[in-house]
Protein backbone atom coordinates (compact mmCIF):
# COMPACT_ATOMS: atom_id res chain seq x y z
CA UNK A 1 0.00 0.00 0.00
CA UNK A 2 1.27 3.77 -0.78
CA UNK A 3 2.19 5.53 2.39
CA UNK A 4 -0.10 7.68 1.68
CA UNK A 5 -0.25 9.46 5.10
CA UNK A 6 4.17 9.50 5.33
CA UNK A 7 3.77 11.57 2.04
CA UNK A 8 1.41 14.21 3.89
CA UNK A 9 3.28 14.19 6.64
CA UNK A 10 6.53 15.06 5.05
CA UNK A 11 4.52 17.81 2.87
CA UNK A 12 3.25 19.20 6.04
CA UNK A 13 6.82 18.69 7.93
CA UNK A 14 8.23 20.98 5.42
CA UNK A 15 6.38 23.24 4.04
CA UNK A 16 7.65 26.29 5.63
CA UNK A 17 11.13 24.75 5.00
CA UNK A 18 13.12 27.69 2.79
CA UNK A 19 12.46 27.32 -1.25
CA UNK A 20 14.92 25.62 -2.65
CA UNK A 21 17.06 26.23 -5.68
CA UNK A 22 16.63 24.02 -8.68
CA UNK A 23 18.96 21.76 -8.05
CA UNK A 24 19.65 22.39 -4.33
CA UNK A 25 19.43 19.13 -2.03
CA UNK A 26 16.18 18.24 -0.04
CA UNK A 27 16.91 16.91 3.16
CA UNK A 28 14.40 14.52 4.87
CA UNK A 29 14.85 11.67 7.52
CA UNK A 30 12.55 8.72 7.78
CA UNK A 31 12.28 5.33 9.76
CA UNK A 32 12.03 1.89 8.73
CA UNK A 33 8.93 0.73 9.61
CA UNK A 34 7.43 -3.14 10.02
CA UNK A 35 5.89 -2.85 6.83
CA UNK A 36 8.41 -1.76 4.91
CA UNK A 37 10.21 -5.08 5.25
CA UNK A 38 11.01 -7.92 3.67
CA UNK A 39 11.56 -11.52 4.87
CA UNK A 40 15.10 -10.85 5.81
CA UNK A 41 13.92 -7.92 8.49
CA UNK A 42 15.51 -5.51 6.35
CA UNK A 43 13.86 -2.25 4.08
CA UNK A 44 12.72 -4.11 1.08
CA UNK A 45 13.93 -3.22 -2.56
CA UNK A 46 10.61 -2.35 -3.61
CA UNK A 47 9.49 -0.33 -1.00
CA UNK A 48 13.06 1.57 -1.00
CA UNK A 49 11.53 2.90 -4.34
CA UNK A 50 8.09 3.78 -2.81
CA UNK A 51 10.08 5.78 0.07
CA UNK A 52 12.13 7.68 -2.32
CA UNK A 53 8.97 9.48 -3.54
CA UNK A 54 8.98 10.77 -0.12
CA UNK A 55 11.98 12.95 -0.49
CA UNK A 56 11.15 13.73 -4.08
CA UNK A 57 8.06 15.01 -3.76
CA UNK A 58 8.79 17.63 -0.84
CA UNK A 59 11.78 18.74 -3.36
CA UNK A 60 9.51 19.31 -5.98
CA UNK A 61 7.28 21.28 -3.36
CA UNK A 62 10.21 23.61 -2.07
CA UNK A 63 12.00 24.28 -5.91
CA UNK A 64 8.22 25.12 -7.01
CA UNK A 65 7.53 22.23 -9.38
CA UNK A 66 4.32 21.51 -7.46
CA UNK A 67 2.73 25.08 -8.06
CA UNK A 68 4.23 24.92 -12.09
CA UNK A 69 2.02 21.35 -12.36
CA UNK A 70 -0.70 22.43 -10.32
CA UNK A 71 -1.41 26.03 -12.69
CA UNK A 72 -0.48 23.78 -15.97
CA UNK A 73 -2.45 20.86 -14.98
CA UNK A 74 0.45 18.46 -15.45
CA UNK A 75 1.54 15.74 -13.88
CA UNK A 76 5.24 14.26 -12.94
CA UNK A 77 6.40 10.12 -14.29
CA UNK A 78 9.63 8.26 -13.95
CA UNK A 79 10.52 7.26 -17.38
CA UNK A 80 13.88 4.86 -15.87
CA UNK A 81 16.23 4.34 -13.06
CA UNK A 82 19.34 2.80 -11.73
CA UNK A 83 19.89 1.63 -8.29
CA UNK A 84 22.82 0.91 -5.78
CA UNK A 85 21.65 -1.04 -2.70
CA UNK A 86 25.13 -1.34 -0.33
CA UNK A 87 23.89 -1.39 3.11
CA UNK A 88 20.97 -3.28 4.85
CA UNK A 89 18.41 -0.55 6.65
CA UNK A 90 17.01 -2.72 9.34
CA UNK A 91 13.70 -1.93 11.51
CA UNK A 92 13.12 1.05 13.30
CA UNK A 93 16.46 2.49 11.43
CA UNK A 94 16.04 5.96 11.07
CA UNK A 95 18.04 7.48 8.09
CA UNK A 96 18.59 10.50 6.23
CA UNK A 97 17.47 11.27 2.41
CA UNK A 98 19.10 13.64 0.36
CA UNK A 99 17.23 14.48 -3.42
CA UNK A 100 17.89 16.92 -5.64
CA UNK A 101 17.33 17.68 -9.48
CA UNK A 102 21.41 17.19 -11.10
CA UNK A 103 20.56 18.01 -14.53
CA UNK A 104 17.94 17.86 -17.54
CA UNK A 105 18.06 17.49 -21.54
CA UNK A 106 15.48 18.20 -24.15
CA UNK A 107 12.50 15.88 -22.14
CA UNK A 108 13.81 14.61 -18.85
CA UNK A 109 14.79 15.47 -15.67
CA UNK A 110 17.50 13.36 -14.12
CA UNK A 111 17.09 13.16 -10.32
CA UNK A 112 19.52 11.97 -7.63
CA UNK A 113 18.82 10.38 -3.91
CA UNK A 114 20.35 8.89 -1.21
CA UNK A 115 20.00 6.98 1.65
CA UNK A 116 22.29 7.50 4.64
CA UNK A 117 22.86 5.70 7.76
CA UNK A 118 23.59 7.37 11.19
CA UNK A 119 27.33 6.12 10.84
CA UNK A 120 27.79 8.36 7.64
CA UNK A 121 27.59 5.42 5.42
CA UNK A 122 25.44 5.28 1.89
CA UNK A 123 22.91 2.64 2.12
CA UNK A 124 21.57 3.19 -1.21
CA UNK A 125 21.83 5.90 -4.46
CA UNK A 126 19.60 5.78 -6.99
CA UNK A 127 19.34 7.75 -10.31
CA UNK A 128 15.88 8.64 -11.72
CA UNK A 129 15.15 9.95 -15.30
CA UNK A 130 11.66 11.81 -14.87
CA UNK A 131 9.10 13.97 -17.46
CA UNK A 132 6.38 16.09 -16.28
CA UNK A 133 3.69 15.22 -18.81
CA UNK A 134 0.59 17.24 -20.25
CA UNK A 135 -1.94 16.79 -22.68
CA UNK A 136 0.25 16.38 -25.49
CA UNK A 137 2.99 14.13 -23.93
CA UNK A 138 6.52 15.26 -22.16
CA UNK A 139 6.49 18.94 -21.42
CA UNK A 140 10.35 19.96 -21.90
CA UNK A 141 11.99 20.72 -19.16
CA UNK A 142 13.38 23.95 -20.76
CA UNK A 143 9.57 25.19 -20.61
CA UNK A 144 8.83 23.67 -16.93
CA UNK A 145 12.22 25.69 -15.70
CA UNK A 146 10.92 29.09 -17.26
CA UNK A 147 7.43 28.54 -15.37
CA UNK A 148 9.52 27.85 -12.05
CA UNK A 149 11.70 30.90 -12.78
CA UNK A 150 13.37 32.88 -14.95
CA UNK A 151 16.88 32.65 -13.40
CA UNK A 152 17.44 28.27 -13.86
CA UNK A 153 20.08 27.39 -16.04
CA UNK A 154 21.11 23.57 -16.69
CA UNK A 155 24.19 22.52 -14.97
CA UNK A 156 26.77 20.47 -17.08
CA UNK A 157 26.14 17.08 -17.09
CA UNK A 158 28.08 14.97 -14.65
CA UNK A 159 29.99 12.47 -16.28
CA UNK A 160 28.29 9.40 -14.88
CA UNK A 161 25.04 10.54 -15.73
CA UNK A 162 26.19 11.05 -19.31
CA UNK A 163 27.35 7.05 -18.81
CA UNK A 164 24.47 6.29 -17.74
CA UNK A 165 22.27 7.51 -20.04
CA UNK A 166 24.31 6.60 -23.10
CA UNK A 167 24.34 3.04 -21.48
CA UNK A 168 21.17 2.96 -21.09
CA UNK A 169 20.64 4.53 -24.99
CA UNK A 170 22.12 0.86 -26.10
CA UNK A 171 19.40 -1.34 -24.27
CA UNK A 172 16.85 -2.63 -26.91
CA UNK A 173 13.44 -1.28 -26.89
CA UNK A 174 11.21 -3.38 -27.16
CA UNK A 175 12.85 -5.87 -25.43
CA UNK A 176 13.81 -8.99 -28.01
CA UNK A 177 11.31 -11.43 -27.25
CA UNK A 178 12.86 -15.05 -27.86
């Protein structure tokens, strides 16, 4: 099930947080609960997605994204993503989530989050490629940064998301079906 009530409370938790540049970081902290885990008493792959949507979310709320989709009547998808799972999060773990927006092309926004344990290590990382959609398809992100504000200019691309997309440029689609 969504945690549909985590989400409000992290929109209510920080909503008189400071706006936040473009591609500033969002910093959140959340627990793992009982049902977030798996068999192994550990935060389940899955749900690891799920709870990422609770940092992004709030960033999109305090960089002004949310406003933007709510005037336009548009709406926010992931079109891909690549994760790195390194260390367990085990029950009642709290950690901390950093998100932020790293750069954009012609129709995505590529997004970055963490995980982080109280020792200061990386749990997990994960790279999203999202479009804000509309009537017609993928708004480009060129017109979604003029509606935020005037001032956002596109970083360079870091080098390993320029891998990573050019990687992922090579996989077939559709897949081959054999």
């Amino acid at each position: 099930m969504y945690p549909v009530v985590r989400l409000m409370w992290q929109m209510f938790k920080h909503r008189k947080d400071a706006p936040l540049g473009i591609t500033d970081t969002h910093v959140s902290r959340h627990m793992c609960l009982p049902w977030d885990i798996d068999l192994w008493m550990e935060l389940n792959n899955g749900r690891t997605l799920t709870l990422f949507d609770l940092g992004r979310i709030p960033l999109g709320q305090r960089v002004g994204l949310l406003d933007v989709l709510k005037r336009n009547k548009w709406g926010l998808t992931v079109a891909g993503s690549s994760v790195r799972y390194r260390r367990r999060i085990r029950m009642f773990e709290t950690i901390e989530m950093r998100s932020r927006a790293v750069w954009w092309d012609d129709k995505f926004t590529y997004i970055e989050q963490s995980m982080w344990k109280r020792s200061g290590e990386c749990a997990n990382h994960i790279l999203l490629r999202t479009a804000v959609t509309g009537a017609t398809g993928i708004v480009p992100p060129a017109q979604v940064m003029a509606e935020i504000g005037p001032q956002v200019s596109c970083p360079k691309a870091p080098a390993w998301v320029a891998a990573w997309i050019a990687a992922d440029a090579q996989r077939p689609w559709p897949p081959m079906q054999e």
